[in-house]
Structure formats: structure tokens, C-alpha cells
PDB file of N, CA and C in Angstrom:
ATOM      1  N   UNK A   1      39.300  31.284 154.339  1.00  0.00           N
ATOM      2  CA  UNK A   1      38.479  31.654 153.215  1.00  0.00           C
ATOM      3  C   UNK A   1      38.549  30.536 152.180  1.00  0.00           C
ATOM      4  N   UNK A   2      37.531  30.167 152.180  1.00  0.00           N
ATOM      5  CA  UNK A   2      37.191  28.766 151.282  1.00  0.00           C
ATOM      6  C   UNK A   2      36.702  29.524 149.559  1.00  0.00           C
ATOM      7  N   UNK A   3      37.991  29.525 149.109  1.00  0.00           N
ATOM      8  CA  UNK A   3      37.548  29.930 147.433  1.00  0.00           C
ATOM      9  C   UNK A   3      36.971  28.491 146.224  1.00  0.00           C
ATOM     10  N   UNK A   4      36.489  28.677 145.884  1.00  0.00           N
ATOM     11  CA  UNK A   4      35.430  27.996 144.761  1.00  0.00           C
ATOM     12  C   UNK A   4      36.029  28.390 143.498  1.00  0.00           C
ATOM     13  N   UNK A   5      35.892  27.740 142.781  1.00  0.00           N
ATOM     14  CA  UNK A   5      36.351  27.596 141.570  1.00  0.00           C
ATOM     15  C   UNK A   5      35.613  28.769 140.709  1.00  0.00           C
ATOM     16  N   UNK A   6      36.101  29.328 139.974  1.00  0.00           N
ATOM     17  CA  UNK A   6      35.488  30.366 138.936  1.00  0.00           C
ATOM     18  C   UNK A   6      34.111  29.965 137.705  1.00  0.00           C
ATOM     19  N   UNK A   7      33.119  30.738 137.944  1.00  0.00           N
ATOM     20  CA  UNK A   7      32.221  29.864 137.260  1.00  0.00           C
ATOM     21  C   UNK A   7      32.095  29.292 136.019  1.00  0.00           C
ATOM     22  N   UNK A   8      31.497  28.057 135.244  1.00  0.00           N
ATOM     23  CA  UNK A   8      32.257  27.073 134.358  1.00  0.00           C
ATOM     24  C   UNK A   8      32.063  28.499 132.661  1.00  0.00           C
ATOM     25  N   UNK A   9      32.959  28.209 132.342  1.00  0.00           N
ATOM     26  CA  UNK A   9      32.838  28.457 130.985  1.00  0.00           C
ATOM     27  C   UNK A   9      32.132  29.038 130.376  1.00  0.00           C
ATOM     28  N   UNK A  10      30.733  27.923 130.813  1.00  0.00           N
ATOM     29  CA  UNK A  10      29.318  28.049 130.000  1.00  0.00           C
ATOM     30  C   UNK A  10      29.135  29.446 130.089  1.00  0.00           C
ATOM     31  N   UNK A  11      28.713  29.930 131.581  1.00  0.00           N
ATOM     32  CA  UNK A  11      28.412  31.362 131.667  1.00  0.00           C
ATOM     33  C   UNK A  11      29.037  32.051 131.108  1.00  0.00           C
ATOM     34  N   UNK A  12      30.070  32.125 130.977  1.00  0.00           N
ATOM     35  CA  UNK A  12      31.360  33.552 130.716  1.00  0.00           C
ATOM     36  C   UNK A  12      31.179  33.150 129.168  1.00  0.00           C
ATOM     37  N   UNK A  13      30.824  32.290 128.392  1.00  0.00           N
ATOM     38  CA  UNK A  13      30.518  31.863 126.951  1.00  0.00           C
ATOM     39  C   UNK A  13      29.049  33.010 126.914  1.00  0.00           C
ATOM     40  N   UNK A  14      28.061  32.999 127.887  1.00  0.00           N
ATOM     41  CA  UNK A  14      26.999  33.163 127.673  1.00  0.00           C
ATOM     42  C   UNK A  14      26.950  34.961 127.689  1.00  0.00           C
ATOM     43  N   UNK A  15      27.906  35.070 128.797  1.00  0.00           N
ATOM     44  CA  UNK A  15      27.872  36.700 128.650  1.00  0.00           C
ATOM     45  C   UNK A  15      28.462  37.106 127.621  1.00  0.00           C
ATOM     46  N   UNK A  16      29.174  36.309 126.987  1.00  0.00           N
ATOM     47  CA  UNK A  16      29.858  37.313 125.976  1.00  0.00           C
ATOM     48  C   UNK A  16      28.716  36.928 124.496  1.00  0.00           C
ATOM     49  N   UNK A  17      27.913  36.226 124.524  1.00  0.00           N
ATOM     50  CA  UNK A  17      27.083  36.117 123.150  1.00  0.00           C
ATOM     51  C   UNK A  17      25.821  36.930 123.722  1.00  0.00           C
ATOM     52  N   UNK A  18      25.908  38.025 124.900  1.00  0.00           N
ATOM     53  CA  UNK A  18      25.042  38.994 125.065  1.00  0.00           C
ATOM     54  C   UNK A  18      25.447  39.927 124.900  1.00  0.00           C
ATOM     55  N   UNK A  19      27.111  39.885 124.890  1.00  0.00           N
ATOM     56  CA  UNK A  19      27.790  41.180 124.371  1.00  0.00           C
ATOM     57  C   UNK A  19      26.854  42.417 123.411  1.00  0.00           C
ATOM     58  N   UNK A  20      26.598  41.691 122.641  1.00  0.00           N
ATOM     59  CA  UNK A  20      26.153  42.849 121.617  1.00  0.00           C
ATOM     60  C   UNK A  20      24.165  42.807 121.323  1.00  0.00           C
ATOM     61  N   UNK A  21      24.173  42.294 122.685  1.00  0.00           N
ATOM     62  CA  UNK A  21      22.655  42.594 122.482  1.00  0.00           C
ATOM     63  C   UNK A  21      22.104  43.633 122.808  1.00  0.00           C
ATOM     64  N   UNK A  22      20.569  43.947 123.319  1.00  0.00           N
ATOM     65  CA  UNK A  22      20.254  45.070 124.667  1.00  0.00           C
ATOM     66  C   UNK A  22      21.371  45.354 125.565  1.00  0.00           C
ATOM     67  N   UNK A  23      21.829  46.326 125.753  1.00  0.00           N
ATOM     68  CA  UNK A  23      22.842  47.396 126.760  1.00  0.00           C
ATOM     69  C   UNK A  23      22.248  46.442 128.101  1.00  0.00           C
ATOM     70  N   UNK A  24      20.964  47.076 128.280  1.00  0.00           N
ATOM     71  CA  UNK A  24      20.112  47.082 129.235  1.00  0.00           C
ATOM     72  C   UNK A  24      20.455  45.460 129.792  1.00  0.00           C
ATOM     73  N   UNK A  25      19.655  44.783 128.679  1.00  0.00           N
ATOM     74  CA  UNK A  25      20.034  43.344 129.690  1.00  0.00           C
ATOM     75  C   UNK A  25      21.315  42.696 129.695  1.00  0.00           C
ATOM     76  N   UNK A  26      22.236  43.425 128.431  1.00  0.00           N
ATOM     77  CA  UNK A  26      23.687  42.675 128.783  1.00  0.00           C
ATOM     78  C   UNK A  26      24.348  43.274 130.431  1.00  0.00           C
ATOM     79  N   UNK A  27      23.579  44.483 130.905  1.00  0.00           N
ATOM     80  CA  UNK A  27      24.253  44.883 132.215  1.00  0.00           C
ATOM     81  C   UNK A  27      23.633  43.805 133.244  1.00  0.00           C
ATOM     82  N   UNK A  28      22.369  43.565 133.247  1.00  0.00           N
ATOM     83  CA  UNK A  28      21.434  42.707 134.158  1.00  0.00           C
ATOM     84  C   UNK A  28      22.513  41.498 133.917  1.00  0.00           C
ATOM     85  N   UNK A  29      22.672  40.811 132.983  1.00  0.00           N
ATOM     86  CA  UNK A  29      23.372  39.521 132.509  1.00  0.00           C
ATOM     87  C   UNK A  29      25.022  39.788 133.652  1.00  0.00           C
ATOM     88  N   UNK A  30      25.210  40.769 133.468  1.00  0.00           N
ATOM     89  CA  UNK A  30      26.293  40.985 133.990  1.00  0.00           C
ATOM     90  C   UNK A  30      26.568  41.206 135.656  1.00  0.00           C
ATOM     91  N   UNK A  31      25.720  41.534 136.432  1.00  0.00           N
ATOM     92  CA  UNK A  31      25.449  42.037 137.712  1.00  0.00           C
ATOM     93  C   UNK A  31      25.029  40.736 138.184  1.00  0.00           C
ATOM     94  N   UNK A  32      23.740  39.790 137.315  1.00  0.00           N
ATOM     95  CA  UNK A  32      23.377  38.358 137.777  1.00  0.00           C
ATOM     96  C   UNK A  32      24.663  37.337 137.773  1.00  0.00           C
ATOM     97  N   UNK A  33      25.782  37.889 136.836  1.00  0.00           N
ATOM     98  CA  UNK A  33      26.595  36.789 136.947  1.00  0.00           C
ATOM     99  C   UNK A  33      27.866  37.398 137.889  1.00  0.00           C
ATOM    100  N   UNK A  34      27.910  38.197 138.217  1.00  0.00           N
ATOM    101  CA  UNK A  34      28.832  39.041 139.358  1.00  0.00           C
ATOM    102  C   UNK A  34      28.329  38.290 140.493  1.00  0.00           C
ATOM    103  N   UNK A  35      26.913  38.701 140.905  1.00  0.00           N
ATOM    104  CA  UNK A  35      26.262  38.137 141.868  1.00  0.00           C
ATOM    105  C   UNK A  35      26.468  36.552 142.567  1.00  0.00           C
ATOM    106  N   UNK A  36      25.696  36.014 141.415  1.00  0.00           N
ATOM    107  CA  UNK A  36      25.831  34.594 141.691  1.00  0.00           C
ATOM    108  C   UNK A  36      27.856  34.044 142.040  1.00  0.00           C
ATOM    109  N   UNK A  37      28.733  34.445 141.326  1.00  0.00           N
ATOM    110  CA  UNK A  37      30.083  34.100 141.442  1.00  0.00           C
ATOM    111  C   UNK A  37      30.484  34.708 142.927  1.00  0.00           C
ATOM    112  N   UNK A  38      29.681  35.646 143.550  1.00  0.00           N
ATOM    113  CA  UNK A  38      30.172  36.079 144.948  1.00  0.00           C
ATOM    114  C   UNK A  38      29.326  35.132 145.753  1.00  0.00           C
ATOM    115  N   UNK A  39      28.355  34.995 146.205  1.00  0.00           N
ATOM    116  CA  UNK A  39      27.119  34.197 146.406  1.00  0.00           C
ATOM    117  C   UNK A  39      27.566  32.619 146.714  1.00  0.00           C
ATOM    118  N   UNK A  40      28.216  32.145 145.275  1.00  0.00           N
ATOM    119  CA  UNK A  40      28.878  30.821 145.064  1.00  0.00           C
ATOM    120  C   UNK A  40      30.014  30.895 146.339  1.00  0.00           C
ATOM    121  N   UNK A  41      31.286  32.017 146.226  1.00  0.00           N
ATOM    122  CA  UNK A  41      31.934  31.847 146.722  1.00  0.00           C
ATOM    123  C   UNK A  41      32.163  31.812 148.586  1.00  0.00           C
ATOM    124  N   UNK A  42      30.802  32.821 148.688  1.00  0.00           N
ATOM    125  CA  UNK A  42      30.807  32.685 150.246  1.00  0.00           C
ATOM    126  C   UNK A  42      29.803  31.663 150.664  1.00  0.00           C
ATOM    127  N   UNK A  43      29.062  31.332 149.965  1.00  0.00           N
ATOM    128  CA  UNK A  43      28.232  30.198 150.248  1.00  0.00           C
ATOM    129  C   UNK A  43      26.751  30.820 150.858  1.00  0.00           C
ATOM    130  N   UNK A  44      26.356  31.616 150.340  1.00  0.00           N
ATOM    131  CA  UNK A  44      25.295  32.588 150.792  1.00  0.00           C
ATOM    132  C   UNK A  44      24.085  32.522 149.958  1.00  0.00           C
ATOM    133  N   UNK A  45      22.899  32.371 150.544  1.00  0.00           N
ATOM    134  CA  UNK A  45      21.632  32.520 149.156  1.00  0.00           C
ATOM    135  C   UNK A  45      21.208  33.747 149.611  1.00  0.00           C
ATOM    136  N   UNK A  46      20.300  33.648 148.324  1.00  0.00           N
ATOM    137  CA  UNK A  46      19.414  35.435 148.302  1.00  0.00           C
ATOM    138  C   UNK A  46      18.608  35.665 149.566  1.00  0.00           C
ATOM    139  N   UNK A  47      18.517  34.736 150.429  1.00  0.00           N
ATOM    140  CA  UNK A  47      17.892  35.252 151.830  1.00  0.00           C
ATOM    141  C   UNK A  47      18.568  35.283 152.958  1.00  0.00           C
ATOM    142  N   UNK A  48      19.871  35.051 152.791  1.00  0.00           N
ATOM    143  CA  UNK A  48      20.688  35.218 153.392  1.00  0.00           C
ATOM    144  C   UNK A  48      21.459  36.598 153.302  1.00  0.00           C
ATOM    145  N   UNK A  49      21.888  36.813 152.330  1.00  0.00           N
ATOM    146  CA  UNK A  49      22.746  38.220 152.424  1.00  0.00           C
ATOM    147  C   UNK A  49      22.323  39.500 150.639  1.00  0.00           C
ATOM    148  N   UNK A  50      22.266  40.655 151.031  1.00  0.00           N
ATOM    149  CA  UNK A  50      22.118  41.663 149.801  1.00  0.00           C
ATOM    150  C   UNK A  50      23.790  41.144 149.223  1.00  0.00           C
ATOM    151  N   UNK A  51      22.895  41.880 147.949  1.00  0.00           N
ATOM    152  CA  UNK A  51      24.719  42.096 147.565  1.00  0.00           C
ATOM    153  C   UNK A  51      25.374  42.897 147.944  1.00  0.00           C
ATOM    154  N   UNK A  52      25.170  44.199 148.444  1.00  0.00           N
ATOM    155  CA  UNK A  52      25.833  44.990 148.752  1.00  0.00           C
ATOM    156  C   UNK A  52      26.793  44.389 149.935  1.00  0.00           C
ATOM    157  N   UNK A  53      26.108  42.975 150.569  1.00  0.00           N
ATOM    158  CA  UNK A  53      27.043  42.496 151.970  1.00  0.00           C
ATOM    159  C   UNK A  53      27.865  41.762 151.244  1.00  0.00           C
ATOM    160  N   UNK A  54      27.961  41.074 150.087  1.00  0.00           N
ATOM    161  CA  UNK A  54      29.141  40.299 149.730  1.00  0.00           C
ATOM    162  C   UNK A  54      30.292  41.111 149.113  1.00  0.00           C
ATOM    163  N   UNK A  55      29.835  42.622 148.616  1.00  0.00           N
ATOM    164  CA  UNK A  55      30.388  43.240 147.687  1.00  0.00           C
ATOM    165  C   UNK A  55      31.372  43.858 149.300  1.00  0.00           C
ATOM    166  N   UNK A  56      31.185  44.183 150.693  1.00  0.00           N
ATOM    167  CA  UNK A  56      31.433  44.675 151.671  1.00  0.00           C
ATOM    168  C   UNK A  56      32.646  43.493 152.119  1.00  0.00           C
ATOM    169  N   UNK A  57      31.920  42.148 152.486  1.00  0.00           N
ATOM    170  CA  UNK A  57      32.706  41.256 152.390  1.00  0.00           C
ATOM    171  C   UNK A  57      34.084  41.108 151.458  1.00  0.00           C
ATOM    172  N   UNK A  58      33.832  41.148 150.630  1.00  0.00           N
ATOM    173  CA  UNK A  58      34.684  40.756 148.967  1.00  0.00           C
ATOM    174  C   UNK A  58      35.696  42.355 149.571  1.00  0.00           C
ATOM    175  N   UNK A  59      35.521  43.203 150.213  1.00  0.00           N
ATOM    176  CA  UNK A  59      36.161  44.352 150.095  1.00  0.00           C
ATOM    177  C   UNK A  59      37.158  43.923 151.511  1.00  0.00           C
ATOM    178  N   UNK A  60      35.979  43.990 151.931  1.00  0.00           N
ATOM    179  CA  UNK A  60      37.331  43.028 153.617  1.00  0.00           C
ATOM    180  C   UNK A  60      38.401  42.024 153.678  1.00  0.00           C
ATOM    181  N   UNK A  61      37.908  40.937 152.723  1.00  0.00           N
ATOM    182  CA  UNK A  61      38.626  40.061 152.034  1.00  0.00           C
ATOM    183  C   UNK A  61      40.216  40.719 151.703  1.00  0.00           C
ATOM    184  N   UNK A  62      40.295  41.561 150.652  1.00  0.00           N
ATOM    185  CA  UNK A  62      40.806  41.901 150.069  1.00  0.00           C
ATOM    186  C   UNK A  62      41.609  43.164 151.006  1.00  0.00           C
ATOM    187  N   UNK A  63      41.323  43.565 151.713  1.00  0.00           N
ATOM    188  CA  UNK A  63      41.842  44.904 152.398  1.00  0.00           C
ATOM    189  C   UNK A  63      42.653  44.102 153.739  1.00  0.00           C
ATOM    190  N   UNK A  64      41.968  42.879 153.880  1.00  0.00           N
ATOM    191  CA  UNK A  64      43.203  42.078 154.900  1.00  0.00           C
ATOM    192  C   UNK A  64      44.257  41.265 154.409  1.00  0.00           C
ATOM    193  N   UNK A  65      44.069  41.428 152.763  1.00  0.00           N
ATOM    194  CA  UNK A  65      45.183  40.486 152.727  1.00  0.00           C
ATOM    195  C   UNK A  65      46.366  41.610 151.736  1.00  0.00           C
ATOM    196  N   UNK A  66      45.495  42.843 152.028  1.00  0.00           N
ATOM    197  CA  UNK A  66      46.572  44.033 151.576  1.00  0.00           C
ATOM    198  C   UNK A  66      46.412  43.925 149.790  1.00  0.00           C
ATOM    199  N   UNK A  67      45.724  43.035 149.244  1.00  0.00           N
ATOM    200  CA  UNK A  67      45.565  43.535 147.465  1.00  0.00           C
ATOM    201  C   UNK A  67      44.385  44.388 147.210  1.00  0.00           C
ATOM    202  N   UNK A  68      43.896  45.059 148.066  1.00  0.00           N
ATOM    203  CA  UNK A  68      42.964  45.628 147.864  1.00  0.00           C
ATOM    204  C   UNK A  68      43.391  47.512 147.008  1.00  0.00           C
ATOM    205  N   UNK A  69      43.076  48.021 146.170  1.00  0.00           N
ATOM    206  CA  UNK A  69      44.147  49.536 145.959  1.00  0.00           C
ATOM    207  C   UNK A  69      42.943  50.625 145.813  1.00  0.00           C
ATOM    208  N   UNK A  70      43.254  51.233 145.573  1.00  0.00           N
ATOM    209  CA  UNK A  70      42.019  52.586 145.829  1.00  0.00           C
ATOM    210  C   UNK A  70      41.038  52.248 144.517  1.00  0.00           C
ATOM    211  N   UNK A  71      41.969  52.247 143.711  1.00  0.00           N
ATOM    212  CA  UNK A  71      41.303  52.017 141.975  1.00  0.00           C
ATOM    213  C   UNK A  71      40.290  50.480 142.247  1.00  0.00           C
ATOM    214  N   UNK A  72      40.540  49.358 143.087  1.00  0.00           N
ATOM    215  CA  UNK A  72      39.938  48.306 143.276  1.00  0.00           C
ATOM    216  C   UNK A  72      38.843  49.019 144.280  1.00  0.00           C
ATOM    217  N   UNK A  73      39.122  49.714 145.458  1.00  0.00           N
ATOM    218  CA  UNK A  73      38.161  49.898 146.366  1.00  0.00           C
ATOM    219  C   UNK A  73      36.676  50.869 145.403  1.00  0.00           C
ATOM    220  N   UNK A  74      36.825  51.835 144.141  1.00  0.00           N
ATOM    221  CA  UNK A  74      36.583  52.373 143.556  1.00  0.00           C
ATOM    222  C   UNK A  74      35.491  51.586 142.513  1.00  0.00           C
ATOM    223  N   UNK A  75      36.003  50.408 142.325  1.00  0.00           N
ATOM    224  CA  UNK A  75      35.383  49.741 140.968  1.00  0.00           C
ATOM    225  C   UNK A  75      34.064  48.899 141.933  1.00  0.00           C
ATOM    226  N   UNK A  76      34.815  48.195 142.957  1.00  0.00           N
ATOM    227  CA  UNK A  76      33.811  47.584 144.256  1.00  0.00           C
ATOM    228  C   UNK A  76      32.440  48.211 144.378  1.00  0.00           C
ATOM    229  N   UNK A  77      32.705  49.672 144.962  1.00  0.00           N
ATOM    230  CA  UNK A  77      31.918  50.696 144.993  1.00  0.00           C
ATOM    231  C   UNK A  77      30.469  50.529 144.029  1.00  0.00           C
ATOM    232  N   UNK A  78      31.417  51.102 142.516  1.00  0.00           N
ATOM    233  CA  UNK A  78      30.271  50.994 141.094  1.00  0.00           C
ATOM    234  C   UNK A  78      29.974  49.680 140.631  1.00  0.00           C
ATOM    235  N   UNK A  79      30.335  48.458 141.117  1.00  0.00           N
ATOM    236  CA  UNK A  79      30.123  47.508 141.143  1.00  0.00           C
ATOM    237  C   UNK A  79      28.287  47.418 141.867  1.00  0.00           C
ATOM    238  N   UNK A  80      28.809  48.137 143.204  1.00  0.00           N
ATOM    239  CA  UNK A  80      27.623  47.928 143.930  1.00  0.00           C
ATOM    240  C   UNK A  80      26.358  48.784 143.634  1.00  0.00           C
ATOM    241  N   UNK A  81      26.999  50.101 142.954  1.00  0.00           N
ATOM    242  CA  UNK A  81      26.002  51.026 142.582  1.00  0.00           C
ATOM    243  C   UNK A  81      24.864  50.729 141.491  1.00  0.00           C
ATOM    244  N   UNK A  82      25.669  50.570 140.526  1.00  0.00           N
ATOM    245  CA  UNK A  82      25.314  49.666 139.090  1.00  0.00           C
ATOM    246  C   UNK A  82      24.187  48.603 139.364  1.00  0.00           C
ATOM    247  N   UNK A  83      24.940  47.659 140.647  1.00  0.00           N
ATOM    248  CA  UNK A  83      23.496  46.671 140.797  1.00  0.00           C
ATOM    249  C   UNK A  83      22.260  47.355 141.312  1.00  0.00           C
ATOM    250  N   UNK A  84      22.566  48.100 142.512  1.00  0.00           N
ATOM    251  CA  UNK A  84      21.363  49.141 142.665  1.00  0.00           C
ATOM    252  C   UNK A  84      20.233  49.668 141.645  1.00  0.00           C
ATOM    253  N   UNK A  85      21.311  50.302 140.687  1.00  0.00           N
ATOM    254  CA  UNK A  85      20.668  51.124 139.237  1.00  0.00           C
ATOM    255  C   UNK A  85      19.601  50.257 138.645  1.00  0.00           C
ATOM    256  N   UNK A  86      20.083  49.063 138.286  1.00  0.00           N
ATOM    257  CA  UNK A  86      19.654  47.942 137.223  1.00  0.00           C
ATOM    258  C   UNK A  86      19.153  47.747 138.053  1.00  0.00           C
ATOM    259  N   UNK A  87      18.735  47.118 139.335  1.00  0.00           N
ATOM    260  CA  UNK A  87      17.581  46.533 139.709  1.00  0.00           C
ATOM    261  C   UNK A  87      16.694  47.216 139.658  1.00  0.00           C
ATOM    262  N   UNK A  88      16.171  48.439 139.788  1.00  0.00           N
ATOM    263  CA  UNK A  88      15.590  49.544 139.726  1.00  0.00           C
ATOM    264  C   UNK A  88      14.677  49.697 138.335  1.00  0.00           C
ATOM    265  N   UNK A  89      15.399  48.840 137.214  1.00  0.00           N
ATOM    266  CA  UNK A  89      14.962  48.300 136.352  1.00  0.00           C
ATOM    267  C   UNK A  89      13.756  47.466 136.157  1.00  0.00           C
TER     268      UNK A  89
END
């Protein structure tokens, strides 16, 4: 498993000066940058895999190397739901 570096700054600067904007698009802001940081890390584009397959992946990952815990398998889950919701948007 080839991990990638965490995405630069800029973004994680950018989500948080959406903090207190629209609900609505600070969640979109938030799911696009979930996205893209899984995406980055397996090396996958949008015609290649849903998210729901990296969010599946990202869960396998984690369940073979035993850090995976119910409360993590749980958040994964609404992780994936949430993007569902908002795209729906």
C-alpha cells in the first residue's frame, strides 16, 4: 500500500475558511475533499472507481492491518452515506 502524503495545507486552510459559511456547501467542500484525499491515495480517477469503492477499500485497508474498531467501521459507513445525501444535492 503506497500512501501519499496528506493533502497540502492549502486545502485543509480552505476548508476551514468555509467553516462558517453555507452548512450545505461547507458539507460538499468536505466530502470533495474526503474524496479527492482517497482518490489521491489509491491512485484512482472518477472513472475509475465510486466512492463508495474507495470508502470499501479504505475499510479493507484498515480491517487487515487490525486498526480498524467498530466506532471507525461506523464513521466509514456515514462517511459514505453523507456523500450519497449531498450529491443528491
Amino acid at each position: 500500500m503506497a500512501v501519499k502524503k496528506i493533502p497540502p495545507c492549502v486545502d485543509i486552510d480552505r476548508l476551514l475558511s468555509l467553516q462558517h459559511s453555507d452548512p450545505g456547501f461547507f458539507i460538499l467542500a468536505i466530502n470533495f475533499f474526503n474524496e479527492g484525499y482517497l482518490r489521491n491515495r489509491h491512485g484512482q480517477t472518477y472513472d475509475q472507481a465510486l466512492f463508495s469503492d474507495l470508502i470499501s477499500r479504505l475499510r479493507k485497508e484498515l480491517q487487515d492491518t487490525g486498526y480498524l474498531s467498530e466506532r471507525d467501521f461506523q464513521c466509514l459507513n456515514v462517511m459514505n452515506q453523507g456523500a450519497i445525501h449531498a450529491n443528491r444535492v
